[in-house]
C-alpha atoms as a PDB file:
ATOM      1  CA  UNK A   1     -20.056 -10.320  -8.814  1.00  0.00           C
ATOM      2  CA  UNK A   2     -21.652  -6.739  -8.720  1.00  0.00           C
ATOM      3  CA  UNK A   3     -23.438  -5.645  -5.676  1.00  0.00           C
ATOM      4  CA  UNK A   4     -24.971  -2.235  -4.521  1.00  0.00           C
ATOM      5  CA  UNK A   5     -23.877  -2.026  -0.358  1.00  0.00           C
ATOM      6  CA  UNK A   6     -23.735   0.263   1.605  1.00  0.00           C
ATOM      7  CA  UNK A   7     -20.124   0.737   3.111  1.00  0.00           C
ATOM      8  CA  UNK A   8     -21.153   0.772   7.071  1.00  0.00           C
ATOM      9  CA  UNK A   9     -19.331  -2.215   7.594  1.00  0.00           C
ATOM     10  CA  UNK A  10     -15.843  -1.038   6.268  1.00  0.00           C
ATOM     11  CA  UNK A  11     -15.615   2.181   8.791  1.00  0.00           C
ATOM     12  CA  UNK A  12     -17.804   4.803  10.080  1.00  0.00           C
ATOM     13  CA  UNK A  13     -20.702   6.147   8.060  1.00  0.00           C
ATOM     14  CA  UNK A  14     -19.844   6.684   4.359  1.00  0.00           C
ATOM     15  CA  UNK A  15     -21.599   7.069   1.479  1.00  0.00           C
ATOM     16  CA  UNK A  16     -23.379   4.346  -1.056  1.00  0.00           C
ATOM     17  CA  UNK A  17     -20.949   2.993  -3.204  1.00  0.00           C
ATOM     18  CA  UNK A  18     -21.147   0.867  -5.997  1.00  0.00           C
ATOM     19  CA  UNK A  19     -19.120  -2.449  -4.569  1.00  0.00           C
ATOM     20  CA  UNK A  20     -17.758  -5.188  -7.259  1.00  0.00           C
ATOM     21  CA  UNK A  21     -15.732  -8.183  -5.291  1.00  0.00           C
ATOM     22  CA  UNK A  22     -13.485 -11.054  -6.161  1.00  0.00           C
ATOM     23  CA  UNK A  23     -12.634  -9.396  -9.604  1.00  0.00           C
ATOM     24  CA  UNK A  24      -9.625 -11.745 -10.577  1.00  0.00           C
ATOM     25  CA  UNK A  25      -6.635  -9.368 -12.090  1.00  0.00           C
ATOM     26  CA  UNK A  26      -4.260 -12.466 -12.441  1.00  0.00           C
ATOM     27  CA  UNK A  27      -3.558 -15.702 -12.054  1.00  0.00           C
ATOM     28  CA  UNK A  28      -0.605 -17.586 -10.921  1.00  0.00           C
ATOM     29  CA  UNK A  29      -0.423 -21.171 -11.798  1.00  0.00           C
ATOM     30  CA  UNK A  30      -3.776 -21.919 -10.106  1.00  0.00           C
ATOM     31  CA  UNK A  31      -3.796 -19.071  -7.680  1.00  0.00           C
ATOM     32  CA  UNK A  32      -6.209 -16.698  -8.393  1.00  0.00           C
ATOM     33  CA  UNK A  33      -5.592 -13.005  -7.593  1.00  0.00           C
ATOM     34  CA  UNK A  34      -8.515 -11.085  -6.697  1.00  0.00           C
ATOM     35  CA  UNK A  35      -9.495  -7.516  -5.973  1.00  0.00           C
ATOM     36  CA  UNK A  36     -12.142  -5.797  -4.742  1.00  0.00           C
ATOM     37  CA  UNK A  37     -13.465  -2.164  -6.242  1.00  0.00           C
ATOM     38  CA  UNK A  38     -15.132   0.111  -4.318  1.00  0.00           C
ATOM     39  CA  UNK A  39     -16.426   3.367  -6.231  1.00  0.00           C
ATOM     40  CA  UNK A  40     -18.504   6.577  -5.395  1.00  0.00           C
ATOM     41  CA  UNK A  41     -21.031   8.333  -7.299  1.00  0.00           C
ATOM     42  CA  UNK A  42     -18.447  10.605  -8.835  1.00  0.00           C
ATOM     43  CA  UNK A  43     -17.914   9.138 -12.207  1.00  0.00           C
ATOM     44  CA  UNK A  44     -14.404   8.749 -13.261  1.00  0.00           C
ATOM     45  CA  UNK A  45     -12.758   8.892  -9.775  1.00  0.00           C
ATOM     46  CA  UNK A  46      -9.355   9.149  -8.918  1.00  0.00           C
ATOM     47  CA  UNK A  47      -8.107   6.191  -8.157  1.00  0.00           C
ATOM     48  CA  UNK A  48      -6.707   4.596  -5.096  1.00  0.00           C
ATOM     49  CA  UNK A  49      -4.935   1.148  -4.739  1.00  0.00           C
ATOM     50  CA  UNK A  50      -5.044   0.141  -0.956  1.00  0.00           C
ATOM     51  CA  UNK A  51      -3.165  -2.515   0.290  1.00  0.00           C
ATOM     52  CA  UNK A  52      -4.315  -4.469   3.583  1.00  0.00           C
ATOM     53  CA  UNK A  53      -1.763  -5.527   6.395  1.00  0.00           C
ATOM     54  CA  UNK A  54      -1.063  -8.109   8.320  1.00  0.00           C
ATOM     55  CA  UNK A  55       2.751  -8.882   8.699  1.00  0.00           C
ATOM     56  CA  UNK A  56       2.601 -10.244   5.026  1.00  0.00           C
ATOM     57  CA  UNK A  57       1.269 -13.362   6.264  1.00  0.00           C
ATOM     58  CA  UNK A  58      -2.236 -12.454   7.099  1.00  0.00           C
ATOM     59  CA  UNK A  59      -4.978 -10.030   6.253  1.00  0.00           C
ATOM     60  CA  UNK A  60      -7.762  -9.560   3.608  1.00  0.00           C
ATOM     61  CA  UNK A  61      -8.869  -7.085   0.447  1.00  0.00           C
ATOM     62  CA  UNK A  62     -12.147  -6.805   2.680  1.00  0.00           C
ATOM     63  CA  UNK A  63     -10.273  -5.021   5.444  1.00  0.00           C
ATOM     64  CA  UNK A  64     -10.460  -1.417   3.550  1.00  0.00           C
ATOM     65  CA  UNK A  65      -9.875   1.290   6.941  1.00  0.00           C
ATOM     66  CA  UNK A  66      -9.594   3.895   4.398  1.00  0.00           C
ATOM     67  CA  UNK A  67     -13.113   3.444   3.205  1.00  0.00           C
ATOM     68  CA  UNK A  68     -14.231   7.108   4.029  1.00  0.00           C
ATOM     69  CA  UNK A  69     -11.959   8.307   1.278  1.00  0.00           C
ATOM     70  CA  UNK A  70     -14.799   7.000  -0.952  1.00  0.00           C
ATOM     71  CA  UNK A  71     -17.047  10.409   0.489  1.00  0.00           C
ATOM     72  CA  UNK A  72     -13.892  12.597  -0.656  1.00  0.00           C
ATOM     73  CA  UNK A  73     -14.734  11.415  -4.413  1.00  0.00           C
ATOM     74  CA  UNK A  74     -11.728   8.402  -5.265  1.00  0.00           C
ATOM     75  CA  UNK A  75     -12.255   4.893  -6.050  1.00  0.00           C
ATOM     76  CA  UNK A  76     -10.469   2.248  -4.166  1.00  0.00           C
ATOM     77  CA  UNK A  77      -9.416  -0.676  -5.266  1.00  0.00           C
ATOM     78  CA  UNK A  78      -8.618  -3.181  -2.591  1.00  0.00           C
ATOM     79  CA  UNK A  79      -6.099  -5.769  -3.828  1.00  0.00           C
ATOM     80  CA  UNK A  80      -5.141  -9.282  -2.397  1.00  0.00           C
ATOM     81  CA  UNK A  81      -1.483 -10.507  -3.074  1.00  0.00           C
ATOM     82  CA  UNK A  82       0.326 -13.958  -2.490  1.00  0.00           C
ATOM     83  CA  UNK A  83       0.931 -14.273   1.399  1.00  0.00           C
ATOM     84  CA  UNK A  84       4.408 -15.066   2.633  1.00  0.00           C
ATOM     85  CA  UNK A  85       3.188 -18.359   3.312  1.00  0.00           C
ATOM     86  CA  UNK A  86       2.000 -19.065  -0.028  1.00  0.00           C
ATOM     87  CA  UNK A  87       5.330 -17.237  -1.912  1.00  0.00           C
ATOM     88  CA  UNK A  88       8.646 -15.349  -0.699  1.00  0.00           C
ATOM     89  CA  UNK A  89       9.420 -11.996  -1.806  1.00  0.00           C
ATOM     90  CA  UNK A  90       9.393 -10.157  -4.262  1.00  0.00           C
ATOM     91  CA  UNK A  91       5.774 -12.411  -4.868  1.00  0.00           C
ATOM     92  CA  UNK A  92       3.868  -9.359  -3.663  1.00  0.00           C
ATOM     93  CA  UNK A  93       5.332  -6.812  -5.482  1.00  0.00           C
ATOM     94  CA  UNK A  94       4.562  -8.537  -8.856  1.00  0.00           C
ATOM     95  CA  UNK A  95       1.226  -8.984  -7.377  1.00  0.00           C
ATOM     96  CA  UNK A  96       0.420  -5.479  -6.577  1.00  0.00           C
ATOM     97  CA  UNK A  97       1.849  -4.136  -9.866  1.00  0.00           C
ATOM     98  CA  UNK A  98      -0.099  -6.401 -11.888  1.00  0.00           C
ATOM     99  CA  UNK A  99      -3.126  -5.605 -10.170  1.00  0.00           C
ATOM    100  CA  UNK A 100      -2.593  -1.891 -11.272  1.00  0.00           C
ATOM    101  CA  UNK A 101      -1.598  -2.850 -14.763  1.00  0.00           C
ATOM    102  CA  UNK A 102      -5.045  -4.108 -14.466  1.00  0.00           C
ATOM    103  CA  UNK A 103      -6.645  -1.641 -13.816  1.00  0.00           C
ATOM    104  CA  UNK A 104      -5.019   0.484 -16.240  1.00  0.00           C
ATOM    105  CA  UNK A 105      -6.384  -1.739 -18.672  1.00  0.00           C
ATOM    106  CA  UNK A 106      -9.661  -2.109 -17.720  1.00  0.00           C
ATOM    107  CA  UNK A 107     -10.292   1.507 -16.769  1.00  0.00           C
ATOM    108  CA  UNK A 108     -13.373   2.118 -19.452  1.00  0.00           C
ATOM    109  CA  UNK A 109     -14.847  -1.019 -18.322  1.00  0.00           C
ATOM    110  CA  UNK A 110     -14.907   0.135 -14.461  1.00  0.00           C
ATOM    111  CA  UNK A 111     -14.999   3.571 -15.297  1.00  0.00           C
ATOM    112  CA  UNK A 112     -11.863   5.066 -13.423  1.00  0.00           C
ATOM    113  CA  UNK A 113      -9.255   7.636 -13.967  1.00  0.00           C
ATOM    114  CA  UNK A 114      -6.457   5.815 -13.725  1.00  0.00           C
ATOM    115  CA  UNK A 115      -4.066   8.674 -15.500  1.00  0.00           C
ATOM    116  CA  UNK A 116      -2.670   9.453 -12.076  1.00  0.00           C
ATOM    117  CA  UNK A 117      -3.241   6.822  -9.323  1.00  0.00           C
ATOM    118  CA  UNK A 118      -2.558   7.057  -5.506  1.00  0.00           C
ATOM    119  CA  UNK A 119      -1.335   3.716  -3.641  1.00  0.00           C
ATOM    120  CA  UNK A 120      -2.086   3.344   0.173  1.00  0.00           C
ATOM    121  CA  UNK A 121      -1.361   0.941   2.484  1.00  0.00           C
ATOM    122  CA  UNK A 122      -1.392   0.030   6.522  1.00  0.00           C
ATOM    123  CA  UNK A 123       1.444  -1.812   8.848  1.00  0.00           C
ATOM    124  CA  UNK A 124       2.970  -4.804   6.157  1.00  0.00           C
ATOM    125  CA  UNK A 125       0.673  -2.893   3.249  1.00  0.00           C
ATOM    126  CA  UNK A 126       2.377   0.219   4.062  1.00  0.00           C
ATOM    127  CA  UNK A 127       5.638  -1.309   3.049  1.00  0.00           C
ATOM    128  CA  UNK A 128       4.585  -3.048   0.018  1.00  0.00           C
ATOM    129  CA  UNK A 129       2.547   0.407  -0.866  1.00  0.00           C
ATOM    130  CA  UNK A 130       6.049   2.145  -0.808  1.00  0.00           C
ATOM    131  CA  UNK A 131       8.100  -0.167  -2.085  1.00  0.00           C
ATOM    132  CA  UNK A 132       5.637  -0.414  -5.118  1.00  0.00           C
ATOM    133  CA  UNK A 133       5.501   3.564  -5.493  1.00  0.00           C
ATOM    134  CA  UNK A 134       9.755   4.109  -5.362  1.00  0.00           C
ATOM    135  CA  UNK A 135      10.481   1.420  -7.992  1.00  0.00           C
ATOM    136  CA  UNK A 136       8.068   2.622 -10.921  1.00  0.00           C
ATOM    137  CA  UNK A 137       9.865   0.885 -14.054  1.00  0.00           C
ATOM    138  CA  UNK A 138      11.984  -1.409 -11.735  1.00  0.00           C
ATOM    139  CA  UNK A 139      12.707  -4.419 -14.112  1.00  0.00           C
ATOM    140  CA  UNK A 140      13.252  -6.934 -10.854  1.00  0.00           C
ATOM    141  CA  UNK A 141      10.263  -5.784  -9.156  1.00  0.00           C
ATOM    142  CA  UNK A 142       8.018  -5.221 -12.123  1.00  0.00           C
ATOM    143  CA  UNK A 143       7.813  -9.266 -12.588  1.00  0.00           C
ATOM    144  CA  UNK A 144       5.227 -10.984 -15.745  1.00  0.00           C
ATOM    145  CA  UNK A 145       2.381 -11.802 -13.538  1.00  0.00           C
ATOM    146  CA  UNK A 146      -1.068 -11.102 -15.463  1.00  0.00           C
ATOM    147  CA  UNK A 147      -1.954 -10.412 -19.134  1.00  0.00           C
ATOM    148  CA  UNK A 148      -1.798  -6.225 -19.094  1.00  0.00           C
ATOM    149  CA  UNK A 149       2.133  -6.401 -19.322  1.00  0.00           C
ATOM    150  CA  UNK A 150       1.816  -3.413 -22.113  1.00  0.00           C
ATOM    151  CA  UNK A 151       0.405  -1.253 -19.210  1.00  0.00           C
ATOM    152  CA  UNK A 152       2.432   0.658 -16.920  1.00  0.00           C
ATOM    153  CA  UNK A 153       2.150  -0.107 -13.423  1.00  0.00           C
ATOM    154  CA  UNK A 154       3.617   3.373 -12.394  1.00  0.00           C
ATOM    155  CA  UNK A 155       1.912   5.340  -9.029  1.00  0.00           C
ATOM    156  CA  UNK A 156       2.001   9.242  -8.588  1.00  0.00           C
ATOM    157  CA  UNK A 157       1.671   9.379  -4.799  1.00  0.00           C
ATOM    158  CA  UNK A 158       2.119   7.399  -2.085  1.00  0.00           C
ATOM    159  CA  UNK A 159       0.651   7.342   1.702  1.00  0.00           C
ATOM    160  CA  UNK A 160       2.136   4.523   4.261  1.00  0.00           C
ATOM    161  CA  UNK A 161       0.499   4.333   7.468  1.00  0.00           C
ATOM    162  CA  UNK A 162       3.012   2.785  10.282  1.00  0.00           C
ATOM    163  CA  UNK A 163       4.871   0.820   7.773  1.00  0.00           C
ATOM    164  CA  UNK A 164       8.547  -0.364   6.930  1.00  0.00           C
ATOM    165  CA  UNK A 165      10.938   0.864   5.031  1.00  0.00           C
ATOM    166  CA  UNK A 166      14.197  -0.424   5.724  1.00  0.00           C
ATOM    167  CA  UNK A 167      14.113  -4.136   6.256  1.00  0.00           C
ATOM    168  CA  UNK A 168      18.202  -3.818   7.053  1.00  0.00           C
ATOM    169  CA  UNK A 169      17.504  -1.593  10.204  1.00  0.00           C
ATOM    170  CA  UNK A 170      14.075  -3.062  11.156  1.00  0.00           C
ATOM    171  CA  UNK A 171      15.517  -5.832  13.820  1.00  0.00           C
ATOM    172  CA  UNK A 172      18.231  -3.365  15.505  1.00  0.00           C
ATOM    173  CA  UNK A 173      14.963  -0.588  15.793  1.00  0.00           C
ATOM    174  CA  UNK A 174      12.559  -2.935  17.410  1.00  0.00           C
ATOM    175  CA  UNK A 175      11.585  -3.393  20.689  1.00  0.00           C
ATOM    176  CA  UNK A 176      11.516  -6.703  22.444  1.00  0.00           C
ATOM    177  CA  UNK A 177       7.872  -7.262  21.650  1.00  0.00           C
ATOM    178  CA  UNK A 178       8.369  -5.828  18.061  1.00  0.00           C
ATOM    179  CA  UNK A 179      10.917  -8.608  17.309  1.00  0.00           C
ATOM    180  CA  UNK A 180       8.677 -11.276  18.473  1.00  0.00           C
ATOM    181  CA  UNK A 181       6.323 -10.121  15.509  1.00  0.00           C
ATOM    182  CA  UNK A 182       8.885  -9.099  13.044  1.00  0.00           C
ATOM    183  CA  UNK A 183      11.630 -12.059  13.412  1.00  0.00           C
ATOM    184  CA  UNK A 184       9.370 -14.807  12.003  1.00  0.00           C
ATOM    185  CA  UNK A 185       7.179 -12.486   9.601  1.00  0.00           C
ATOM    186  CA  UNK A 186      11.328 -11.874   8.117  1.00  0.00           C
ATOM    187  CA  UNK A 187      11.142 -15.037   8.134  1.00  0.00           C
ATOM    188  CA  UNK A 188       8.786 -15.872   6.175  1.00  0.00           C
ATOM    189  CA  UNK A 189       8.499 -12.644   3.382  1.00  0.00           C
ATOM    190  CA  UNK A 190      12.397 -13.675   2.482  1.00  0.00           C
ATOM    191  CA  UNK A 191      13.238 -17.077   3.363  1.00  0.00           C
ATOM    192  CA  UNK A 192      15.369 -16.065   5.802  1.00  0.00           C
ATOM    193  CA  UNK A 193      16.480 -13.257   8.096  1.00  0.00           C
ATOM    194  CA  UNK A 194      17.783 -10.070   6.744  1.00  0.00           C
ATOM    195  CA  UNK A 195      21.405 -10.969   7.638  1.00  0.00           C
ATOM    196  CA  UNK A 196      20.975 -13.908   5.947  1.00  0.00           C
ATOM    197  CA  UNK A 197      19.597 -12.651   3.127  1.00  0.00           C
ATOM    198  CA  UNK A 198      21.213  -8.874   2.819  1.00  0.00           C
ATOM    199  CA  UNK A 199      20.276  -8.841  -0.916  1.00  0.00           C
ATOM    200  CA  UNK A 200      16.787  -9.354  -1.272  1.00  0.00           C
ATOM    201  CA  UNK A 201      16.472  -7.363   2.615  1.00  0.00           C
ATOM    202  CA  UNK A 202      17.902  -4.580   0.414  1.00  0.00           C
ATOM    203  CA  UNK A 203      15.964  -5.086  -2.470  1.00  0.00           C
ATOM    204  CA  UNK A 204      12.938  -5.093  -0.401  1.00  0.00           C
ATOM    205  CA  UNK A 205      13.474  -2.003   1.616  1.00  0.00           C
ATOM    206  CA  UNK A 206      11.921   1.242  -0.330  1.00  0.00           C
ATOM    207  CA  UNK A 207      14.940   3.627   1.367  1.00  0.00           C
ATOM    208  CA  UNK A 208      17.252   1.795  -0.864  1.00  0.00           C
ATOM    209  CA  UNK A 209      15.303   2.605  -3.991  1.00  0.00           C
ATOM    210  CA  UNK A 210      15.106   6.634  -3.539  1.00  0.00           C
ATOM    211  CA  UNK A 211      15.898   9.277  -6.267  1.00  0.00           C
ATOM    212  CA  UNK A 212      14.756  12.577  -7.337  1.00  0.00           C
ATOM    213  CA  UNK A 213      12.149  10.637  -9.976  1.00  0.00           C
ATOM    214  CA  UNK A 214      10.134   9.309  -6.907  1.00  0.00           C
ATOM    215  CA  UNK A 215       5.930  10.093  -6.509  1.00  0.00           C
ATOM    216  CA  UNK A 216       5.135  12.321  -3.076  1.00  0.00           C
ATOM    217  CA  UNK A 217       5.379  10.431  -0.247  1.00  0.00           C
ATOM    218  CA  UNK A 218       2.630  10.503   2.923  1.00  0.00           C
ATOM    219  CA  UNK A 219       3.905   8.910   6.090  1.00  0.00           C
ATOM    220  CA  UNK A 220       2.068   9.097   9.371  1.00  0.00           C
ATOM    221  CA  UNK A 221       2.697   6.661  11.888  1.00  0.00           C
ATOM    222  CA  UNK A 222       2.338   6.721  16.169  1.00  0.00           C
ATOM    223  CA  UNK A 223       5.533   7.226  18.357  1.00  0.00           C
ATOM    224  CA  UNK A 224       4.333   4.607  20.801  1.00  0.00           C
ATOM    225  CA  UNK A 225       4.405   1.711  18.136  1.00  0.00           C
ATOM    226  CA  UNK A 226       5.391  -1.310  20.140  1.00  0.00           C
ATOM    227  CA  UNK A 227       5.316  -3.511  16.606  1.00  0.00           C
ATOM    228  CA  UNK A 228       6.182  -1.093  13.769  1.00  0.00           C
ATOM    229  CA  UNK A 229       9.665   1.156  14.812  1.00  0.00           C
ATOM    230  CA  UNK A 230       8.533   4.623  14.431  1.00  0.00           C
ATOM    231  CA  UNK A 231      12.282   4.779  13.367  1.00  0.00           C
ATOM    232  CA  UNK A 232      11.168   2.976   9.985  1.00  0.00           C
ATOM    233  CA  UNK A 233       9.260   6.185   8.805  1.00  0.00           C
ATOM    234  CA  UNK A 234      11.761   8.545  10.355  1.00  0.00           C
ATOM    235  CA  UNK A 235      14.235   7.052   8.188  1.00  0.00           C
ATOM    236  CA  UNK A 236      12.266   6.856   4.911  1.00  0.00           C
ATOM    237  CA  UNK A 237      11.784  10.756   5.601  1.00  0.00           C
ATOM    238  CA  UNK A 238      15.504  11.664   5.898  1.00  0.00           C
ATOM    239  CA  UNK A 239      15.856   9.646   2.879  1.00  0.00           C
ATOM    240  CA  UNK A 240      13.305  11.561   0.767  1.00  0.00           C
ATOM    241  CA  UNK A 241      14.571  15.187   1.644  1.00  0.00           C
ATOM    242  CA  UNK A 242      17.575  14.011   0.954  1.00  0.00           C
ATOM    243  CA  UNK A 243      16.423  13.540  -2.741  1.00  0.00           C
ATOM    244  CA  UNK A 244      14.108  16.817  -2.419  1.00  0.00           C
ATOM    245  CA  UNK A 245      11.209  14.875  -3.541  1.00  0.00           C
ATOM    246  CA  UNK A 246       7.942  15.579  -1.336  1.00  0.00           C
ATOM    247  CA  UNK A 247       7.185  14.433   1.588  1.00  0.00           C
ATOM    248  CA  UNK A 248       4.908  14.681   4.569  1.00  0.00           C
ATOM    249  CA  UNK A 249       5.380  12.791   7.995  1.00  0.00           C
ATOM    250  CA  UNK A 250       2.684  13.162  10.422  1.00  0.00           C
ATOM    251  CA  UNK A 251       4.072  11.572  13.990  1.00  0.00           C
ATOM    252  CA  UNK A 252       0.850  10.806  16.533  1.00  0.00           C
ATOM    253  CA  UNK A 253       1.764  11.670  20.021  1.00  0.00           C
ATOM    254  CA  UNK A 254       0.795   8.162  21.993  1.00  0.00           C
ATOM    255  CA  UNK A 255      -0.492   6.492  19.141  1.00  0.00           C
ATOM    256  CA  UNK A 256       0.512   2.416  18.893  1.00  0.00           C
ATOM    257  CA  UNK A 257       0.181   0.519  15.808  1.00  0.00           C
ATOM    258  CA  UNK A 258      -3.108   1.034  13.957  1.00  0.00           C
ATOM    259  CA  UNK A 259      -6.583   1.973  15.546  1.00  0.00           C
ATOM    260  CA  UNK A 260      -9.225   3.788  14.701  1.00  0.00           C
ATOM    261  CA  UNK A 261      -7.482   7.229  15.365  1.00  0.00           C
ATOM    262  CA  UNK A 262      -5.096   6.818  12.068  1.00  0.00           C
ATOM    263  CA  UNK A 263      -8.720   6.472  10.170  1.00  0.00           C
ATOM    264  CA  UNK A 264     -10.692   9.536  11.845  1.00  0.00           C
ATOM    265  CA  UNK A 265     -11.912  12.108  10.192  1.00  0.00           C
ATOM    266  CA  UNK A 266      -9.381  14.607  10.995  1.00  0.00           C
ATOM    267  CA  UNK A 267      -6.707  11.919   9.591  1.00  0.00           C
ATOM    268  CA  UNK A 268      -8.815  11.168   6.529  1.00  0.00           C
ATOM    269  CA  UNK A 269      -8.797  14.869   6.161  1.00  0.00           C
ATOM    270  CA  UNK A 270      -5.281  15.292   5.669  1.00  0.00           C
ATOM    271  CA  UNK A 271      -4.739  12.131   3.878  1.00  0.00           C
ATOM    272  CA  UNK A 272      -7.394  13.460   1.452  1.00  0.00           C
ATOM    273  CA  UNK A 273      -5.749  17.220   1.080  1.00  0.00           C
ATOM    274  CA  UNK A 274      -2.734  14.984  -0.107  1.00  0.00           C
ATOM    275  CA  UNK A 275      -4.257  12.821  -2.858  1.00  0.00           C
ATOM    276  CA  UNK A 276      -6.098  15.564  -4.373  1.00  0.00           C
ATOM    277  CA  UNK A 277      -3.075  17.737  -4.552  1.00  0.00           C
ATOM    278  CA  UNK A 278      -1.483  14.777  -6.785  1.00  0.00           C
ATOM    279  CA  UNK A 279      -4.092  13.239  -8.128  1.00  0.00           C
ATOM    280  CA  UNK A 280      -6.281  15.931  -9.361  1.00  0.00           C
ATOM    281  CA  UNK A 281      -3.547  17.701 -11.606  1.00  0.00           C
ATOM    282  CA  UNK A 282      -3.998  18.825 -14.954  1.00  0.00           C
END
């Protein structure tokens, strides 16, 4: 389905952008994985792989916050993944990856640069975002799901916006309200609770993937955030200059989880200054 739309509805006032939805990337059994491509005038764009929230359990490809990058010149692609009610983890990861294998394969068709691509993604998306950007050739996490296995499914930056990274520490970081969300979204992503499950917790926690071969890494996430421990990002920062990789943590004074002020245009700004730095190389 190819539609011309103007992209008022995502956020704020961008500009016209050529809008294809429900492109299927994959299918699983009889699930069919859809994404939805959103590019500017700029022919060629970068491209940018955002991945929606919603404590893995919830949430849409037509939520798309970052929708003003589209006036900074990159294409977003805004990719649905099995739910933690429909499959356990790692389900999402393969999801994700295939989805940019995709894209890879298909980039003369859509007409994007995928030679270096950016991944982005808010609250649960910010996890899976980073977890798919640290394990770039992981065997495990790479899964068979979709018919561009050839491609690679590698990302060159990454930018996580009040996400996890450490599924092991998540519970003991939380507040009281922040377990009632996180305890049965655990649930759910691994089967389990982390204790329960200490393998796949650590195979699903970026922090334990980290080494010196890892893309740049954009965190910014608020220090009042009831749901999402700002201790999560705090962490996956300590973790990346201890590998001397590079990485940029932006901590909002008063800020909760989400709102519109991680998606202003001071934020977009920065988060823009980022991308092109690592997506516009030679």
């Amino acid at each position: 389905m190819r539609t011309i739309v103007f992209i008022l509805h995502l956020v704020g006032c961008c500009a016209f952008a050529d809008t294809q939805t429900d492109i299927e990337y994959a299918r699983v059994g009889e699930h069919s994985l859809k994404l939805d491509l959103h590019t500017p005038k700029t022919a060629n764009a970068p491209l940018l792989v955002y991945v929606h929230g919603g404590a893995w359990r919830a949430g849409s490809k037509s939520d798309v916050p970052i929708a003003k990058l589209l006036d900074q010149g990159f294409a977003i692609a805004s990719v649905d993944y099995r739910l933690s009610t429909q499959a356990v983890f790692p389900a999402q990861i393969h999801d994700i990856k295939a989805a940019i294998r995709f894209l890879r394969a298909k980039s003369e068709l859509y007409h994007l640069n995928t030679s270096r691509i950016g991944i982005i993604g808010s609250s649960a998306g910010g996890h899976l975002a980073a977890l798919v950007g640290v394990t770039n050739g992981h065997e495990t996490l790479e899964g068979k799901v979709g018919e561009s296995l050839s491609q690679s499914s590698d990302v060159q930056c990454i930018v996580s916006l009040y996400g996890a990274s450490n599924l092991q520490t998540i519970l003991p970081q939380s507040t009281e309200f922040g377990l009632k969300m996180r305890v049965p979204a655990l649930q759910l992503l691994l089967g389990g609770q982390p204790t329960e499950k200490p393998d796949l917790a650590r195979l699903a926690s970026p922090v334990a993937h980290l080494d010196k071969n890892d893309p740049p890494l954009l965190l910014i996430h608020g220090d009042a955030d009831p749901q999402m421990p700002p201790a999560q990002s705090q962490e996956f920062t300590k973790g990346y200059e201890a590998t001397k990789v590079p990485v940029q943590f932006i901590l909002m004074p008063g800020s909760k989880h989400g709102g519109a002020e991680f998606y202003d245009d001071e934020r977009t700004a920065i988060i823009a200054k980022f991308l092109q730095a690592h997506l516009t190389k030679p």
